[in-house]
N, C-alpha and C. Protein backbone atom coordinates (compact mmCIF):
# COMPACT_ATOMS: atom_id res chain seq x y z
N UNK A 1 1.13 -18.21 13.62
CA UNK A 1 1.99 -17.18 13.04
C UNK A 1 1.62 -15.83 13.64
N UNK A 2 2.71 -15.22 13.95
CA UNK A 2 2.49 -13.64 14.76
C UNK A 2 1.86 -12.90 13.24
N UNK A 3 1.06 -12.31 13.82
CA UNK A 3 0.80 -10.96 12.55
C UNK A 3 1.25 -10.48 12.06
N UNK A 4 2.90 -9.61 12.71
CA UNK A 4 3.90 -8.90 12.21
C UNK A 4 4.36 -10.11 11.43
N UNK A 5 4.36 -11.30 11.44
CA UNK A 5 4.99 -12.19 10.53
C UNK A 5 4.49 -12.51 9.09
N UNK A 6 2.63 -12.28 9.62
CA UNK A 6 2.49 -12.73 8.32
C UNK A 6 2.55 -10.99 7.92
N UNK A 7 2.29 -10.15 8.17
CA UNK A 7 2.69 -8.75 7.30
C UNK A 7 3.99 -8.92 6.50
N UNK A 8 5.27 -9.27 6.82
CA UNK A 8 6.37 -9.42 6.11
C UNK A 8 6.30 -10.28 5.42
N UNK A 9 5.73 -11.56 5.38
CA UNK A 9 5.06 -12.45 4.51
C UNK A 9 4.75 -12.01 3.22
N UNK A 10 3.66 -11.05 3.57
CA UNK A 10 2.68 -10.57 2.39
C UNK A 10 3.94 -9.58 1.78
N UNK A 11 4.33 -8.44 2.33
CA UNK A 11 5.59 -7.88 1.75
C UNK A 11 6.61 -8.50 1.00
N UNK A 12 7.08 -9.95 1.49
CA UNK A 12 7.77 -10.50 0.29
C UNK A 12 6.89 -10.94 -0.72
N UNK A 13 6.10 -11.67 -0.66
CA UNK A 13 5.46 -11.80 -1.24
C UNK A 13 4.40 -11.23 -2.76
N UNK A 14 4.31 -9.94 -2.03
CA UNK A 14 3.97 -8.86 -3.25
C UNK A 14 4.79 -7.70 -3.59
N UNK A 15 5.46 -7.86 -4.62
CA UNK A 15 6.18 -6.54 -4.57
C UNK A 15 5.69 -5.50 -5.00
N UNK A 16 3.91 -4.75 -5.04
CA UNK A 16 3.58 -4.00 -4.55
C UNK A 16 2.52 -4.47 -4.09
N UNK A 17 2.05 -3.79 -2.83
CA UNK A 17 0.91 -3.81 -2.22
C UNK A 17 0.74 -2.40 -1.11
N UNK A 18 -0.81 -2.79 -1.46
CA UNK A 18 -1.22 -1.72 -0.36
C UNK A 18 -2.38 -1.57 0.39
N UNK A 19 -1.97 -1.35 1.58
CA UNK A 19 -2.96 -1.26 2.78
C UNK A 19 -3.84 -0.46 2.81
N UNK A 20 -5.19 -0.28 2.81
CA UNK A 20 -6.53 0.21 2.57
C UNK A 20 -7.40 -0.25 3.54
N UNK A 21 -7.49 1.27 3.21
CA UNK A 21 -9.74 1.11 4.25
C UNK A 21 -10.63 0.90 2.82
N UNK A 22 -10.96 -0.88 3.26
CA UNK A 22 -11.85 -1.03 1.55
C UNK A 22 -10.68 -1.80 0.62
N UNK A 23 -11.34 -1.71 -0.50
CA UNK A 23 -11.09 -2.59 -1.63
C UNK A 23 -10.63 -0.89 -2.61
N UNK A 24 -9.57 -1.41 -3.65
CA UNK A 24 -9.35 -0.23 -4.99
C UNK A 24 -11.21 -0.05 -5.54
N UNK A 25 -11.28 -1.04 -5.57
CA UNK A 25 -13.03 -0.18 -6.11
C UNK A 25 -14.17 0.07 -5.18
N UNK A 26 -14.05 -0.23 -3.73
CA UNK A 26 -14.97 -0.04 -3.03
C UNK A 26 -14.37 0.46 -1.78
N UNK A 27 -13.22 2.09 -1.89
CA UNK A 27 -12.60 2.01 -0.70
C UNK A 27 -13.74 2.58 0.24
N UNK A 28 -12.90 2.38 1.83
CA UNK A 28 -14.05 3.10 2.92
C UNK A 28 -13.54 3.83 3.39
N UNK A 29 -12.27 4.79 2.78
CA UNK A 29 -12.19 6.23 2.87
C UNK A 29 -12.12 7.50 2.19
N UNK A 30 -11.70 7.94 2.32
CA UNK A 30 -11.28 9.19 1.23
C UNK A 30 -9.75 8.94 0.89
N UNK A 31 -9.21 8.65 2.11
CA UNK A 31 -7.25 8.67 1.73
C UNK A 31 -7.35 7.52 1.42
N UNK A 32 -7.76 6.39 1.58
CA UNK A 32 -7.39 4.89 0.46
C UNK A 32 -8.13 5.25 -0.75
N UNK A 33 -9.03 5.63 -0.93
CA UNK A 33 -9.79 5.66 -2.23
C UNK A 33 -8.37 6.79 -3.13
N UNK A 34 -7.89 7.44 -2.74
CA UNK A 34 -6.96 8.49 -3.10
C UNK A 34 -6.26 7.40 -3.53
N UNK A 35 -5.20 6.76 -2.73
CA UNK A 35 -4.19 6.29 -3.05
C UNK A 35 -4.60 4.82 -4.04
N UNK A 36 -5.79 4.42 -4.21
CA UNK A 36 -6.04 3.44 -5.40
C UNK A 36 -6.73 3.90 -6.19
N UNK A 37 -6.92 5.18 -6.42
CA UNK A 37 -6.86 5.94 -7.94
C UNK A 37 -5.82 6.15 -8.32
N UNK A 38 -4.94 6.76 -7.25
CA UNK A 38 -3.73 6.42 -8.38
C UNK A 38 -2.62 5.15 -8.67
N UNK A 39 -2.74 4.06 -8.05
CA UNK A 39 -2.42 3.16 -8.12
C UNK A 39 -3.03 2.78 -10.00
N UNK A 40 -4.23 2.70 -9.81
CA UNK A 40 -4.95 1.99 -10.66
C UNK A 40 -4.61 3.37 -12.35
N UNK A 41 -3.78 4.20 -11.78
CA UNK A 41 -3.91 5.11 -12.90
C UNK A 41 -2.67 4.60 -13.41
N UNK A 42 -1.47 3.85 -12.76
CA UNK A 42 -0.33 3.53 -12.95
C UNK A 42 -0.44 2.33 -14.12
N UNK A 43 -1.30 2.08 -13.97
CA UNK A 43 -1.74 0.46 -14.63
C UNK A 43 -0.50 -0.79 -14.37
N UNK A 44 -0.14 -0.50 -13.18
CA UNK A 44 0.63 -1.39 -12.85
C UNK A 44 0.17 -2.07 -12.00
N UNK A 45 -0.06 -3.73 -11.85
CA UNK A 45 -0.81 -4.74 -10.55
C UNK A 45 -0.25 -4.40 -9.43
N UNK A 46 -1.22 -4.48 -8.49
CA UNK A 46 -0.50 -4.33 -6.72
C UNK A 46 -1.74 -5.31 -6.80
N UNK A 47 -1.40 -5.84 -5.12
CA UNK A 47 -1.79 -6.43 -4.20
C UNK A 47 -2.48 -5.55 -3.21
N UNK A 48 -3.43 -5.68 -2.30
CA UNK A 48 -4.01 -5.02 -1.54
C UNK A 48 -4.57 -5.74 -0.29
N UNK A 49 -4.48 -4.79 0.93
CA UNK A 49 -5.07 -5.77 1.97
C UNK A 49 -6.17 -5.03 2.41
N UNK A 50 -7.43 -5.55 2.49
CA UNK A 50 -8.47 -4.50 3.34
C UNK A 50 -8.25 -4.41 5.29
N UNK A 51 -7.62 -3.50 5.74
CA UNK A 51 -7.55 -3.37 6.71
C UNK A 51 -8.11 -3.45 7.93
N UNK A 52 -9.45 -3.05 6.99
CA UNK A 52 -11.00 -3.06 8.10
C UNK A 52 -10.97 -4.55 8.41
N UNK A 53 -10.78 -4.85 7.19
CA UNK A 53 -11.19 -6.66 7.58
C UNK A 53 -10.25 -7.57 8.04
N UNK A 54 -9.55 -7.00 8.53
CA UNK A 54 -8.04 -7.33 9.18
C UNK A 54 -7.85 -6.47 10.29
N UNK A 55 -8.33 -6.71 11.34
CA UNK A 55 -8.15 -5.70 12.37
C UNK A 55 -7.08 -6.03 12.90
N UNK A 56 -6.37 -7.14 13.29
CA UNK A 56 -5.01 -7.75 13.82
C UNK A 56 -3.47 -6.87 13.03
N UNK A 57 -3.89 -6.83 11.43
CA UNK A 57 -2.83 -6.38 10.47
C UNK A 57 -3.10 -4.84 10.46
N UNK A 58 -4.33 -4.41 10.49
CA UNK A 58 -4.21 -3.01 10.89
C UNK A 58 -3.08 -2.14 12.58
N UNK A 59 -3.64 -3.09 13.22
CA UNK A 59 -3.33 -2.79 14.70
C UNK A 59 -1.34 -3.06 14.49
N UNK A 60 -0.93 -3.89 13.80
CA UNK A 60 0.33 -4.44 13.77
C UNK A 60 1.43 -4.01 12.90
N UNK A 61 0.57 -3.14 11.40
CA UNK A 61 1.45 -2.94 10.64
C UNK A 61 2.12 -1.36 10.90
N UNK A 62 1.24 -0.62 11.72
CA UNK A 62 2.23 0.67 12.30
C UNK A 62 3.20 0.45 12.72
N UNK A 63 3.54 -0.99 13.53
CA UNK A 63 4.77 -1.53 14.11
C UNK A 63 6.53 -1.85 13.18
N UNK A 64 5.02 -2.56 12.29
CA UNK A 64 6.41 -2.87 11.02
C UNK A 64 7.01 -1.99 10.33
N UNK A 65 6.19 -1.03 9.61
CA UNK A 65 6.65 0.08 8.81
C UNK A 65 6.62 1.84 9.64
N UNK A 66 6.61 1.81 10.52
CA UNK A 66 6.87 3.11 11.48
C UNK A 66 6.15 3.79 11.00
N UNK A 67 5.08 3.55 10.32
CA UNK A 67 4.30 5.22 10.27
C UNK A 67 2.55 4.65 10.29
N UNK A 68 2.64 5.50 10.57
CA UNK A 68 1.15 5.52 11.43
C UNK A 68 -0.27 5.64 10.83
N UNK A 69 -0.38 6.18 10.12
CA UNK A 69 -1.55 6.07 9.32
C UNK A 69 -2.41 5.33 8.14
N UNK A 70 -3.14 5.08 7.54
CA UNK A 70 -3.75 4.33 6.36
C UNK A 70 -4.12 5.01 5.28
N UNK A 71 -3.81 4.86 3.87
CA UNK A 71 -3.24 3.49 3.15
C UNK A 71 -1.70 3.85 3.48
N UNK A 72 -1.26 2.89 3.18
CA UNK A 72 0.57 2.18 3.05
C UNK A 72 0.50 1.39 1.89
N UNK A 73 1.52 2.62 1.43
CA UNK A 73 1.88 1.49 -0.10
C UNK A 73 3.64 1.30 0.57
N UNK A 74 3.70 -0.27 -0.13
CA UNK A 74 4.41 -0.64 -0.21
C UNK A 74 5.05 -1.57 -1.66
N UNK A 75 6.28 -0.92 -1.44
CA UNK A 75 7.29 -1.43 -3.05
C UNK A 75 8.37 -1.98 -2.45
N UNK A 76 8.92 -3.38 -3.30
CA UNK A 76 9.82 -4.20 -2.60
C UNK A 76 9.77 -4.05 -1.47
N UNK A 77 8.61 -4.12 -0.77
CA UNK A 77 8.79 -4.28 1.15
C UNK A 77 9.03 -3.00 1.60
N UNK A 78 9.24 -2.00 0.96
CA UNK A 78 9.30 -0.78 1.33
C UNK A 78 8.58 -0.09 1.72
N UNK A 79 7.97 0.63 2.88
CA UNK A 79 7.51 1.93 2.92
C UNK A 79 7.38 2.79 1.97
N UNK A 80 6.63 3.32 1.06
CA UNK A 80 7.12 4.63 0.67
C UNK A 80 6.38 5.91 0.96
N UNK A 81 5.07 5.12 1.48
CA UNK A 81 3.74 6.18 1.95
C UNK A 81 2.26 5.92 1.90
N UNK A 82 1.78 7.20 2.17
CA UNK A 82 0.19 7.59 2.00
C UNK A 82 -0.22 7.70 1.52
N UNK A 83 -1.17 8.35 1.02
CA UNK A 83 -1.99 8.86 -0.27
C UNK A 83 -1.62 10.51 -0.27
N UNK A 84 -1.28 11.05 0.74
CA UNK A 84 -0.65 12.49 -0.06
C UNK A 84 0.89 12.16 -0.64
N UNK A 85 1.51 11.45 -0.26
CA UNK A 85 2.97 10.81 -0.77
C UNK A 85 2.90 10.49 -1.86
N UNK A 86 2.08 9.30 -1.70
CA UNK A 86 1.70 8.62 -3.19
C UNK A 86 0.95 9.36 -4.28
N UNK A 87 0.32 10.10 -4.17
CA UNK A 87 -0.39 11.00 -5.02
C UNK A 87 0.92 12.71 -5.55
N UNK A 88 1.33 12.74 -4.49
CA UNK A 88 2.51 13.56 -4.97
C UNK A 88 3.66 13.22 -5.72
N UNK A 89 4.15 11.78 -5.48
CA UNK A 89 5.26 10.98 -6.19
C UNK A 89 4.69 10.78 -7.38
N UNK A 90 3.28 10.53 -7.72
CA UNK A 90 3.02 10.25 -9.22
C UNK A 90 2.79 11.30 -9.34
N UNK A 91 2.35 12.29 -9.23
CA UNK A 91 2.41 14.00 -10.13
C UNK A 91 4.23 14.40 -10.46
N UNK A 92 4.77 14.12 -9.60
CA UNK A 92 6.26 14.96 -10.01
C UNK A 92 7.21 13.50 -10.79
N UNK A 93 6.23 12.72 -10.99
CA UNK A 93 7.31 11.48 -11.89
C UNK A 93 8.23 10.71 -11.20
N UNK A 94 7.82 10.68 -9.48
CA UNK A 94 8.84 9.59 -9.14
C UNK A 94 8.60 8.15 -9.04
N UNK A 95 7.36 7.93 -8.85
CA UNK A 95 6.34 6.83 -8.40
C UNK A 95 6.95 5.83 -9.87
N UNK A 96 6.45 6.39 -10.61
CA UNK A 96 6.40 4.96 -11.83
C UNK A 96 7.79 4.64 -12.73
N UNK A 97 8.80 5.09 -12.20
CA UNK A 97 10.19 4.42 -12.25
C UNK A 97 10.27 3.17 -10.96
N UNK A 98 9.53 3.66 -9.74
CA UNK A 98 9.95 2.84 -8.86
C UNK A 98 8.69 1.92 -8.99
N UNK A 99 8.05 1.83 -9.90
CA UNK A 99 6.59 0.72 -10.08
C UNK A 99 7.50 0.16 -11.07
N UNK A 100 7.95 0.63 -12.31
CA UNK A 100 8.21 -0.15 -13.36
C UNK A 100 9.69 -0.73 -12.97
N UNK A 101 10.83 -0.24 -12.45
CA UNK A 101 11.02 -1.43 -11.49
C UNK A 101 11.28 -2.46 -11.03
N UNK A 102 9.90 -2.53 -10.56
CA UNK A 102 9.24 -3.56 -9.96
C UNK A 102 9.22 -5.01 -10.76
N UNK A 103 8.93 -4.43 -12.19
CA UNK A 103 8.05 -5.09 -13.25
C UNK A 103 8.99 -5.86 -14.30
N UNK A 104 10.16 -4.80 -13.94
CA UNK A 104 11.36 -5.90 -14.84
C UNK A 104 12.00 -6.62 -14.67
């Protein structure tokens, strides 16, 4: 299986998840550790991939979702961002209409 394949895989598969340096409790950056505090503030389940430990899905998923940097959250397969995105969408109240959602 190509990588980009199993990335869309995991995207159907979870309808949220998100790409990280690290684990939500043990990230290995500053911008994933960002974006799974507030994940985890949502109290809504995601899925998560450690990137580091996936060097193939790191290298591949800039391809799939056009943007370039780490973490990537993703909702219904969507793009929606980073950790300044994601951390801004849950301060102004957009984030957890499009988590909850998810959930119904």
């Amino acid at each position: 299986m190509k990588t980009t394949d199993k990335i869309r895989e995991q995207l159907q598969e979870n309808p949220v998840i998100l790409y990280m340096k690290g684990t939500p409790n043990e990230p290995r950056c500053g911008f994933s550790a960002k974006a799974a505090t507030v994940m985890k503030a949502t109290g809504v389940p995601f899925a998560y991939v450690d990137v580091l430990a996936s060097p193939l899905i790191m290298q591949a998923l800039p391809e799939v979702s056009d943007f370039p940097t780490f973490p990537q959250l993703f909702i219904q397969g969507e793009i929606i961002g980073g950790s300044d995105i994601v951390e801004a969408m849950y301060a102004n109240g957009e984030l957890m209409p499009m988590l909850e959602a998810v959930e119904a």
